[in-house]
PDB file of N, CA and C in Angstrom:
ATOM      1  N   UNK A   1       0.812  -1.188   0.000  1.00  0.00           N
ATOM      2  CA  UNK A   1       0.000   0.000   0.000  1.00  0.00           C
ATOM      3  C   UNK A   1       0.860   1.258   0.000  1.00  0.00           C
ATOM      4  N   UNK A   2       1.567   1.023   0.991  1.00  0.00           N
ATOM      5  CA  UNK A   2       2.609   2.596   1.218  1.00  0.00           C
ATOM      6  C   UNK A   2       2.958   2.607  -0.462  1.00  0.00           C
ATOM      7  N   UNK A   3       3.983   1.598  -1.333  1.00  0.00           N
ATOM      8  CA  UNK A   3       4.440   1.768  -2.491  1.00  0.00           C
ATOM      9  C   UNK A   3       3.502   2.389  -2.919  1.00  0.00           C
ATOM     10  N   UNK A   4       2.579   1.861  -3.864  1.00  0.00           N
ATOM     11  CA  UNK A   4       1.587   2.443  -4.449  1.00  0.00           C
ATOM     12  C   UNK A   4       1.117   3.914  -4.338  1.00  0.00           C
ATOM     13  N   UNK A   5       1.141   3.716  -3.150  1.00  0.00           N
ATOM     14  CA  UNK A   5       0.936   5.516  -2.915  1.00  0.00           C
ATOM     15  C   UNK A   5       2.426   6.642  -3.494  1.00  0.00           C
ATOM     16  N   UNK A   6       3.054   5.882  -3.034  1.00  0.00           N
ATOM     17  CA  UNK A   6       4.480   6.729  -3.129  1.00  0.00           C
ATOM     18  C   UNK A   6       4.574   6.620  -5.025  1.00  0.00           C
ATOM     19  N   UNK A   7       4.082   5.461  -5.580  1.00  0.00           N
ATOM     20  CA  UNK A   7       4.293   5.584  -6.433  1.00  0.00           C
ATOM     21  C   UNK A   7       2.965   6.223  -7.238  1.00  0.00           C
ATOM     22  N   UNK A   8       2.074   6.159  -7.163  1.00  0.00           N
ATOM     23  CA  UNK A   8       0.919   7.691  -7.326  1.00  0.00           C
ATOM     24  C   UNK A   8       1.995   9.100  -7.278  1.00  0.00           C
ATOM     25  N   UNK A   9       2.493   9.325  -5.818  1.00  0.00           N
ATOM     26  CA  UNK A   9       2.981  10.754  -5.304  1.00  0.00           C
ATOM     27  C   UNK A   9       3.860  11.137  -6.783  1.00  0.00           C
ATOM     28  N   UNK A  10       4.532  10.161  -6.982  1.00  0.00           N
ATOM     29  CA  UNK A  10       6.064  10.198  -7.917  1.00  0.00           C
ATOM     30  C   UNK A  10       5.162  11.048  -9.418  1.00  0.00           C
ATOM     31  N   UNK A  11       4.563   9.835  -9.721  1.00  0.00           N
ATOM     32  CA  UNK A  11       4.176   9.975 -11.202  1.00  0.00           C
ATOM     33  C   UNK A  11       3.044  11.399 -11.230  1.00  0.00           C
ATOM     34  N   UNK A  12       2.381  11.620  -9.910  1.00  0.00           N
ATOM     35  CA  UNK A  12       1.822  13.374 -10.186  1.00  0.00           C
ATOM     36  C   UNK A  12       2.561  14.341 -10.015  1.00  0.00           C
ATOM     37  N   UNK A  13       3.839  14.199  -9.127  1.00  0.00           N
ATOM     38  CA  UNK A  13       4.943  15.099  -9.358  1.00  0.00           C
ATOM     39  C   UNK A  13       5.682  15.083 -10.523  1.00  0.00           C
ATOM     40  N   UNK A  14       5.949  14.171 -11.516  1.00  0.00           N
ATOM     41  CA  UNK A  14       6.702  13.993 -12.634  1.00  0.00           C
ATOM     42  C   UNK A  14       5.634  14.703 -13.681  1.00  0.00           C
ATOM     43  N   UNK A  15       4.065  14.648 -13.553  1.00  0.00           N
ATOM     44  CA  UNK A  15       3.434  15.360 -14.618  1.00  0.00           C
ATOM     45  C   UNK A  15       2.934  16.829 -14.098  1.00  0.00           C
ATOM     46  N   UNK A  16       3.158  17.211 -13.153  1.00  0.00           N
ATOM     47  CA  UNK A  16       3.113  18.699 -12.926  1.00  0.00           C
ATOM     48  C   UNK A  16       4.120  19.182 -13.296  1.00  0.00           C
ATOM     49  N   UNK A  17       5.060  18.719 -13.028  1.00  0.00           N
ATOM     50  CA  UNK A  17       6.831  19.571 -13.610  1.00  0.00           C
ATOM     51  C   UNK A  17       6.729  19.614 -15.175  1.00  0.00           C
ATOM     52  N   UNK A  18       6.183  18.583 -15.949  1.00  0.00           N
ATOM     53  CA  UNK A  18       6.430  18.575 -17.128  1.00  0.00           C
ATOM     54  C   UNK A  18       5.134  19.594 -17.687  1.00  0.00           C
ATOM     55  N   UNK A  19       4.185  19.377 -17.126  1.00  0.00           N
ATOM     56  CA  UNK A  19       3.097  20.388 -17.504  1.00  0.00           C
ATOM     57  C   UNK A  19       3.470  21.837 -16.995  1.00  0.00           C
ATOM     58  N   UNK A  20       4.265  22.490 -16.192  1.00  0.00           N
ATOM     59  CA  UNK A  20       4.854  23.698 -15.450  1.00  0.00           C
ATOM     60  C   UNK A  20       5.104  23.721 -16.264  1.00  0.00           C
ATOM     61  N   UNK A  21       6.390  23.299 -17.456  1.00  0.00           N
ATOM     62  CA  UNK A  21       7.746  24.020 -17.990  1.00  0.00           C
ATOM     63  C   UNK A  21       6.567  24.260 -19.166  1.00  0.00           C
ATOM     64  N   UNK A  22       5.791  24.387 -19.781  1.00  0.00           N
ATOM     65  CA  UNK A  22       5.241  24.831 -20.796  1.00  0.00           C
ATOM     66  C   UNK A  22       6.074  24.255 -22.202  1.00  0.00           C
ATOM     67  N   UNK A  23       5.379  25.321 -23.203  1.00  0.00           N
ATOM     68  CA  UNK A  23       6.275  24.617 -24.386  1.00  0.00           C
ATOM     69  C   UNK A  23       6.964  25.703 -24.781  1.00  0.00           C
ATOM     70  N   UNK A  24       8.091  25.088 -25.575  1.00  0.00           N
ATOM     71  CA  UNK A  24       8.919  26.154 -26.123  1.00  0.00           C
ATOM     72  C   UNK A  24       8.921  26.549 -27.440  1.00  0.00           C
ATOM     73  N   UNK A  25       8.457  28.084 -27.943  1.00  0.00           N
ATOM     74  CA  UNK A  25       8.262  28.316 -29.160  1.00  0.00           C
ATOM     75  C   UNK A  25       8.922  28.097 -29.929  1.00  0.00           C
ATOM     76  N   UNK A  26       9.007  28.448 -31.108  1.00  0.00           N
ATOM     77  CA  UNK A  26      10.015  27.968 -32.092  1.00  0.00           C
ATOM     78  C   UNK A  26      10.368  29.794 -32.405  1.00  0.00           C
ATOM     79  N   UNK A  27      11.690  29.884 -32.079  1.00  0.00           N
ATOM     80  CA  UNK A  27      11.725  31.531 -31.952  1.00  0.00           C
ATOM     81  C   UNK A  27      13.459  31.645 -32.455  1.00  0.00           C
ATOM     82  N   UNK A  28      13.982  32.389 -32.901  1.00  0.00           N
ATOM     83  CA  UNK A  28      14.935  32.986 -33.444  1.00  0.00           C
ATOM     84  C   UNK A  28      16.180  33.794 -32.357  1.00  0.00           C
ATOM     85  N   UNK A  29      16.976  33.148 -31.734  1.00  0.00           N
ATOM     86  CA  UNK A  29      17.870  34.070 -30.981  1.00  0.00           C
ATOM     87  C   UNK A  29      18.544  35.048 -31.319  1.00  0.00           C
ATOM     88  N   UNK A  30      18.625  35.008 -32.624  1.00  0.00           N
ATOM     89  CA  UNK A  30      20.001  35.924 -33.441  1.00  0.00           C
ATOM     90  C   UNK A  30      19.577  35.562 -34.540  1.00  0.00           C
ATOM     91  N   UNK A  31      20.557  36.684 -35.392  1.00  0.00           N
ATOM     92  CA  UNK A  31      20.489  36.469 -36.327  1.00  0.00           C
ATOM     93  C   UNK A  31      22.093  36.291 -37.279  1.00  0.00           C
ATOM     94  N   UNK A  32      21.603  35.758 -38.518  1.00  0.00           N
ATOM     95  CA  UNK A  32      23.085  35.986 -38.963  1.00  0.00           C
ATOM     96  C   UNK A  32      23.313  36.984 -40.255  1.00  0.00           C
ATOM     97  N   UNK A  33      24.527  37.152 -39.888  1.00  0.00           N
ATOM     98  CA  UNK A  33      25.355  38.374 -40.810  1.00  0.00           C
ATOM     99  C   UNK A  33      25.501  37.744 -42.038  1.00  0.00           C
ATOM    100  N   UNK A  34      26.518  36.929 -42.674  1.00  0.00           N
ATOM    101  CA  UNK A  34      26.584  36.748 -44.054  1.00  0.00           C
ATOM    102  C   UNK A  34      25.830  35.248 -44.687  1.00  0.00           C
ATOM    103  N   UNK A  35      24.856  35.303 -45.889  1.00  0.00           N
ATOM    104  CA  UNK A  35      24.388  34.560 -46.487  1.00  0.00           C
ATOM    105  C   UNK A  35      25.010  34.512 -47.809  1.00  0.00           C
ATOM    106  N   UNK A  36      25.270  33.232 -48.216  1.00  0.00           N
ATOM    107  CA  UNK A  36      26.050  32.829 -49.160  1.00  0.00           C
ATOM    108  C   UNK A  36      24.639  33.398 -50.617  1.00  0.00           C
ATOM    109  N   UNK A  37      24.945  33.465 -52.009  1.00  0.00           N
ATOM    110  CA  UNK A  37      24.527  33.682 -52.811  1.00  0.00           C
ATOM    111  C   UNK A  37      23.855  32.090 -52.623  1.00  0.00           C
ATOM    112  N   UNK A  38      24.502  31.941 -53.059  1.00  0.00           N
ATOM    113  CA  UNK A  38      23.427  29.805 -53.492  1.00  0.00           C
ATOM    114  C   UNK A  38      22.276  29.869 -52.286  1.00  0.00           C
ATOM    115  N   UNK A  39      22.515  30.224 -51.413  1.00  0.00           N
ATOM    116  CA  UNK A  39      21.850  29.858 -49.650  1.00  0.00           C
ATOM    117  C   UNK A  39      20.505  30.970 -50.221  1.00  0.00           C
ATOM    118  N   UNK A  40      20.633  32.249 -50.503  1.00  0.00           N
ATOM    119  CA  UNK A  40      19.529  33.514 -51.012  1.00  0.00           C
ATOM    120  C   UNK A  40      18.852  32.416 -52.321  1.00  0.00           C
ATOM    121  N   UNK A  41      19.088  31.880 -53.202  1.00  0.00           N
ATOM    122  CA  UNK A  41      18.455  31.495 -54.451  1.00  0.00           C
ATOM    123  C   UNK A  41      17.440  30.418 -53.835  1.00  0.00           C
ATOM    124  N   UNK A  42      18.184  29.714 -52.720  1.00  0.00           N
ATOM    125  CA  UNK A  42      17.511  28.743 -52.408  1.00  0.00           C
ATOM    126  C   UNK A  42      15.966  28.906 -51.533  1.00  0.00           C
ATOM    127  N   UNK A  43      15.759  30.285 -51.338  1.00  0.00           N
ATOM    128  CA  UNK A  43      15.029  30.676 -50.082  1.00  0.00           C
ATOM    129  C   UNK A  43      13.548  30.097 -50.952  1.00  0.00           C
ATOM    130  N   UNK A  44      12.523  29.680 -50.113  1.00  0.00           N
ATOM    131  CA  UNK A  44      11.283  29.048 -50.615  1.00  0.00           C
ATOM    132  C   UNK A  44      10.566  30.559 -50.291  1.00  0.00           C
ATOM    133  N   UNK A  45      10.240  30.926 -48.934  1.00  0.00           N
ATOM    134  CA  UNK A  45       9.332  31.414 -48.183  1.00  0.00           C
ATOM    135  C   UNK A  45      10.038  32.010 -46.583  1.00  0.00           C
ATOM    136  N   UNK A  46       9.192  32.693 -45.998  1.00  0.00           N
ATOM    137  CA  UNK A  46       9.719  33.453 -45.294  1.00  0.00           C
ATOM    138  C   UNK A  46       8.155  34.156 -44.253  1.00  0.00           C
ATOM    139  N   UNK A  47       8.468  34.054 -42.945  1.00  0.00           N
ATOM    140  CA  UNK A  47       7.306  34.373 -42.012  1.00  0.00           C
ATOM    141  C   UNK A  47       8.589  35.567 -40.794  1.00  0.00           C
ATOM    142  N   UNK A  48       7.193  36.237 -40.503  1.00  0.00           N
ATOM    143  CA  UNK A  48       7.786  37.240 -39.589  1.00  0.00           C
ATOM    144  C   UNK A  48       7.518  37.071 -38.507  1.00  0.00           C
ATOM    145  N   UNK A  49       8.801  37.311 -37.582  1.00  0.00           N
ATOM    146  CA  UNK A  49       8.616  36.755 -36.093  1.00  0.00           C
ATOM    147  C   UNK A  49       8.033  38.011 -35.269  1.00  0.00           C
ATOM    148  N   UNK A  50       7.285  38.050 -34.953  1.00  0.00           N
ATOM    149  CA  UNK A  50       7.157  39.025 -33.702  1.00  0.00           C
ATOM    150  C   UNK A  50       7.637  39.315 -32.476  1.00  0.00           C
ATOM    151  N   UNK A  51       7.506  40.208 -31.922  1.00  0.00           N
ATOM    152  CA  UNK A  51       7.887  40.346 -30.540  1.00  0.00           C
ATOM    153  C   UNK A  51       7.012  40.107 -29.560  1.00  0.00           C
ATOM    154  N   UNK A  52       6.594  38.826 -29.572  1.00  0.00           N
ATOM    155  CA  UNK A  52       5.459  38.791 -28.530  1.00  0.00           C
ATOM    156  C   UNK A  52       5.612  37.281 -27.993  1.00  0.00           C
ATOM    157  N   UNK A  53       5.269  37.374 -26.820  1.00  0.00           N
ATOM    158  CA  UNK A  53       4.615  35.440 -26.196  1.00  0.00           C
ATOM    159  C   UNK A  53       5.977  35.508 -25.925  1.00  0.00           C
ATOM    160  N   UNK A  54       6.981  34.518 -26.079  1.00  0.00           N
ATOM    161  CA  UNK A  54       8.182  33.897 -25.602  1.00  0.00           C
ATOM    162  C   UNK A  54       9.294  34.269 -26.335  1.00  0.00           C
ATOM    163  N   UNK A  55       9.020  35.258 -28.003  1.00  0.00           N
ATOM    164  CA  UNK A  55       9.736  35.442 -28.809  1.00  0.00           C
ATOM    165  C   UNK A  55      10.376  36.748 -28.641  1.00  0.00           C
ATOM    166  N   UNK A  56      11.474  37.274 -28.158  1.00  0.00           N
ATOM    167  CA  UNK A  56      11.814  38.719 -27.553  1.00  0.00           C
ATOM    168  C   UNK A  56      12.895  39.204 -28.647  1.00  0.00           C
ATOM    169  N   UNK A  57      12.789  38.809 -29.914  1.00  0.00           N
ATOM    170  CA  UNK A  57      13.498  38.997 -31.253  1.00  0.00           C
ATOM    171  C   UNK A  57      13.161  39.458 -32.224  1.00  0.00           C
ATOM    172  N   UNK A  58      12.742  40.850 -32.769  1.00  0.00           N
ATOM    173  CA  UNK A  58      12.056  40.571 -33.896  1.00  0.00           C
ATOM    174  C   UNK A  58      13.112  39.883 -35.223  1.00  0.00           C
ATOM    175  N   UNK A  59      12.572  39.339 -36.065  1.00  0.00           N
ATOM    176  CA  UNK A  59      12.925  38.795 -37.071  1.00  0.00           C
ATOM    177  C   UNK A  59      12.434  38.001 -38.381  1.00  0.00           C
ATOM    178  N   UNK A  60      13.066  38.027 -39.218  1.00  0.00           N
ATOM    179  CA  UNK A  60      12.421  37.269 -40.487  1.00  0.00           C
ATOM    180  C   UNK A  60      12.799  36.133 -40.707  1.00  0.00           C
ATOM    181  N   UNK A  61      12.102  35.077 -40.547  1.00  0.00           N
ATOM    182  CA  UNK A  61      12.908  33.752 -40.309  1.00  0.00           C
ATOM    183  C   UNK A  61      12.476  32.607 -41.757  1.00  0.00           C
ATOM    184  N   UNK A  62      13.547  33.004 -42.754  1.00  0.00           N
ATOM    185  CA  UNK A  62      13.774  32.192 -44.344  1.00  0.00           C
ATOM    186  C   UNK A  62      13.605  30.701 -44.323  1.00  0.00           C
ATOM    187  N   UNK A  63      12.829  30.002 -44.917  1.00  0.00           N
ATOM    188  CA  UNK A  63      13.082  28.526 -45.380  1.00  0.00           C
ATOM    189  C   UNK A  63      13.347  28.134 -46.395  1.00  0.00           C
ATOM    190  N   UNK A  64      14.699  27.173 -46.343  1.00  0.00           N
ATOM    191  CA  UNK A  64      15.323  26.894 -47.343  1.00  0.00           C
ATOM    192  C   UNK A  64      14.698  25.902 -48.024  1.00  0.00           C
ATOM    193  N   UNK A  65      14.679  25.159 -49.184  1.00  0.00           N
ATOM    194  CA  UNK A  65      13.993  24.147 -50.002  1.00  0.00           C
ATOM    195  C   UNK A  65      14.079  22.980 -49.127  1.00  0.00           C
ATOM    196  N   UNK A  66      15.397  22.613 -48.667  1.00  0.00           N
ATOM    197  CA  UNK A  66      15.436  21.485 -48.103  1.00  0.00           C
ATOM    198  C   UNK A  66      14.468  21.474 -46.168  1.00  0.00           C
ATOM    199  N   UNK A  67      14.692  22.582 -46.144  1.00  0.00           N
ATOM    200  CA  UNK A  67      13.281  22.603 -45.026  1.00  0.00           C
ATOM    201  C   UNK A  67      14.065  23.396 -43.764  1.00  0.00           C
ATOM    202  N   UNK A  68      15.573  23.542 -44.104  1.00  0.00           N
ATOM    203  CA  UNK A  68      16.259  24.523 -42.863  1.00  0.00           C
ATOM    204  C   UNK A  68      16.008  25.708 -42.998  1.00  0.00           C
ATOM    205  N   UNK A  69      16.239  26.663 -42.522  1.00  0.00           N
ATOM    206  CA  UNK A  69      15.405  27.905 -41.832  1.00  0.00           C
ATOM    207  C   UNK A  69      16.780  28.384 -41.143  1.00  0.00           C
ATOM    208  N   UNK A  70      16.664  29.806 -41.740  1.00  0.00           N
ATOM    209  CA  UNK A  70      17.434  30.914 -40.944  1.00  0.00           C
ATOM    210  C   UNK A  70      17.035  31.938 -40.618  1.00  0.00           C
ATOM    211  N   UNK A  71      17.739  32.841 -39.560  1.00  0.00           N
ATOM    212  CA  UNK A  71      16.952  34.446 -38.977  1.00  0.00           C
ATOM    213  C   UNK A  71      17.843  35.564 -39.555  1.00  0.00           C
ATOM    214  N   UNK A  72      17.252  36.380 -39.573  1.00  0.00           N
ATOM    215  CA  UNK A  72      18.072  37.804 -40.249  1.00  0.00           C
ATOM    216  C   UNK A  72      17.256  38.875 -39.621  1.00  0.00           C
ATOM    217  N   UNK A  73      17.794  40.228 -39.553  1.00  0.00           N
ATOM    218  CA  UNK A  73      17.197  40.993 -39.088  1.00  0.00           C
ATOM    219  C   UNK A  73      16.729  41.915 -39.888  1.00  0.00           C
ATOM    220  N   UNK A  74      15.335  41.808 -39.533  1.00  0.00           N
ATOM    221  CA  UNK A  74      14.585  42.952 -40.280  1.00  0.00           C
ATOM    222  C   UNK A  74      15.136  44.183 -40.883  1.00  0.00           C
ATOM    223  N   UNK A  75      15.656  44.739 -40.515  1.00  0.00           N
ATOM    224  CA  UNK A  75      16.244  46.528 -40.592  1.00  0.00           C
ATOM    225  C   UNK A  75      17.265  45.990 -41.718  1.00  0.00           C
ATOM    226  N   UNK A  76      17.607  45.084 -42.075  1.00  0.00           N
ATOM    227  CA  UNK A  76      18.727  44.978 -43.223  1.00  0.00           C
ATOM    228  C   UNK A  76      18.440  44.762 -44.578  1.00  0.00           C
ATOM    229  N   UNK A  77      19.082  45.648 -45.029  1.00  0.00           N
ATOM    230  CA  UNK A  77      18.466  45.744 -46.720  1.00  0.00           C
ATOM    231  C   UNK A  77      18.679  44.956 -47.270  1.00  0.00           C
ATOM    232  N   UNK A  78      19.692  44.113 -47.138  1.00  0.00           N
ATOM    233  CA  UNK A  78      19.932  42.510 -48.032  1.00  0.00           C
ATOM    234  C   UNK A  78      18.547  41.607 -47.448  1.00  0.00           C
ATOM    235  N   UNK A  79      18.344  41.705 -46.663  1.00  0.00           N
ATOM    236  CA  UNK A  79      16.383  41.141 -46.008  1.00  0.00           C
ATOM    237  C   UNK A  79      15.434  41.246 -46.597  1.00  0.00           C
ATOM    238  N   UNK A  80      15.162  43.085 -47.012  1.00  0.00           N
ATOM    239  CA  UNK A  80      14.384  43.986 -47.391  1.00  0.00           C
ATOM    240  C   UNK A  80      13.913  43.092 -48.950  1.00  0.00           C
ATOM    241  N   UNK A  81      15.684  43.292 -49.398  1.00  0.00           N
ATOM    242  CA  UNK A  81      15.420  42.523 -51.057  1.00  0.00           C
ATOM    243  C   UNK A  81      15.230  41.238 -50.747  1.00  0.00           C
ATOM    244  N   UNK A  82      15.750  40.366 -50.229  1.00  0.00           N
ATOM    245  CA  UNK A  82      15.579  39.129 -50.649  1.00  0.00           C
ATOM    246  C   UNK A  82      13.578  38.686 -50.203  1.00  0.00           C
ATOM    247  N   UNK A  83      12.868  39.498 -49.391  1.00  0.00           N
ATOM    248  CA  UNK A  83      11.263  39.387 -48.998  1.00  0.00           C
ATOM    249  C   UNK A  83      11.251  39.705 -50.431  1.00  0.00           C
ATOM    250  N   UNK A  84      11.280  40.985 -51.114  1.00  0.00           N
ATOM    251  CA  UNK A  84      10.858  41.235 -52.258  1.00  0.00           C
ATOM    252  C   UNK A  84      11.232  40.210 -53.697  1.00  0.00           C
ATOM    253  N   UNK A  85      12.088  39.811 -53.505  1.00  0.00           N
ATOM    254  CA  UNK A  85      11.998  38.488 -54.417  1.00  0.00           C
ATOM    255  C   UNK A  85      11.710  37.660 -54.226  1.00  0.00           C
ATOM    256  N   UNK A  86      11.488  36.873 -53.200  1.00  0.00           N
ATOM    257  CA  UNK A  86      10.413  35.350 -52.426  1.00  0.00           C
ATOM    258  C   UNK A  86       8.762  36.264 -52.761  1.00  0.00           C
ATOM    259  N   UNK A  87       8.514  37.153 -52.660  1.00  0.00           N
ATOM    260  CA  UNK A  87       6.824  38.016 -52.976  1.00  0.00           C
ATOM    261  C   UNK A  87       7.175  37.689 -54.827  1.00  0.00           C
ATOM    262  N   UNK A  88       7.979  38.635 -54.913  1.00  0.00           N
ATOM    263  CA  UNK A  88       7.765  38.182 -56.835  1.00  0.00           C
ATOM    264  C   UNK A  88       7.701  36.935 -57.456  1.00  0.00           C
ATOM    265  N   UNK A  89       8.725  36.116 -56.840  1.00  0.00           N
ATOM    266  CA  UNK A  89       8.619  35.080 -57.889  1.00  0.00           C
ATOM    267  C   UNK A  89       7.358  33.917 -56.853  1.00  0.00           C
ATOM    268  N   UNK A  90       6.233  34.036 -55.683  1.00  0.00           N
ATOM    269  CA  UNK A  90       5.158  33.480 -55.154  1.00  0.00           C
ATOM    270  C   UNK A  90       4.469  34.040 -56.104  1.00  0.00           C
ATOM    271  N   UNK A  91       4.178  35.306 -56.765  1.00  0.00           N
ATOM    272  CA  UNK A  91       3.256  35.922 -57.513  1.00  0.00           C
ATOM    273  C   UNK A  91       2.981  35.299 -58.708  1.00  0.00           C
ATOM    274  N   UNK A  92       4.526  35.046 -59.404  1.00  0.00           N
ATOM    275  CA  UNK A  92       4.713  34.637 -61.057  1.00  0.00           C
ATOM    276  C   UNK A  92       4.556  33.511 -60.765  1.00  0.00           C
ATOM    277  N   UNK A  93       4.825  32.242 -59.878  1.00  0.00           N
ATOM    278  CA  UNK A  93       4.154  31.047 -59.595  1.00  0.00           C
ATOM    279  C   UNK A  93       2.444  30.678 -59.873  1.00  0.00           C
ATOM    280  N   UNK A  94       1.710  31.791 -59.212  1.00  0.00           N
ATOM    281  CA  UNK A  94       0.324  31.580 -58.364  1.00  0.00           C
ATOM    282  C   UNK A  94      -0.509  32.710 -59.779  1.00  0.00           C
TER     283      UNK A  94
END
């Protein structure tokens, strides 16, 4: 009897801790400085991170064809252009 109990105690303490830590967004720490030419051609698409919930970064975070994903920072004009060519050539696609 004692086990059982102790082992009840265990397994509702093991799912409150895991239910506490919440989940972790998928968010951008940094960003990086130089992108190779081939790495820009390859860009599919591109979503904007906000500054809100768990994400304390703003940023533009690129996906590559093969499905990796990088951050860059907004305010940079190599950014600026490369959104404006992932918008043109979604357009001439669609």
């Amino acid at each position: 009897m004692r086990f059982s109990a102790f082992f009840c105690l265990l397994l509702l303490a093991c799912l409150y801790l895991s239910l506490a830590q919440g989940s972790y967004e998928n968010c951008c720490l940094r960003y990086v400085d130089i992108v190779k030419r081939s790495t820009k051609r390859n860009v599919i698409t591109y979503r904007i991170q906000q500054t809100d919930g768990g994400c304390n970064v703003p940023a533009i975070v690129f996906t590559l064809r093969r499905g990796t994903a990088f951050c860059a920072d907004p305010n940079q004009r190599w950014v600026k252009l490369l959104m404006k060519r992932v918008d043109k050539r979604k357009a001439l696609t669609s």
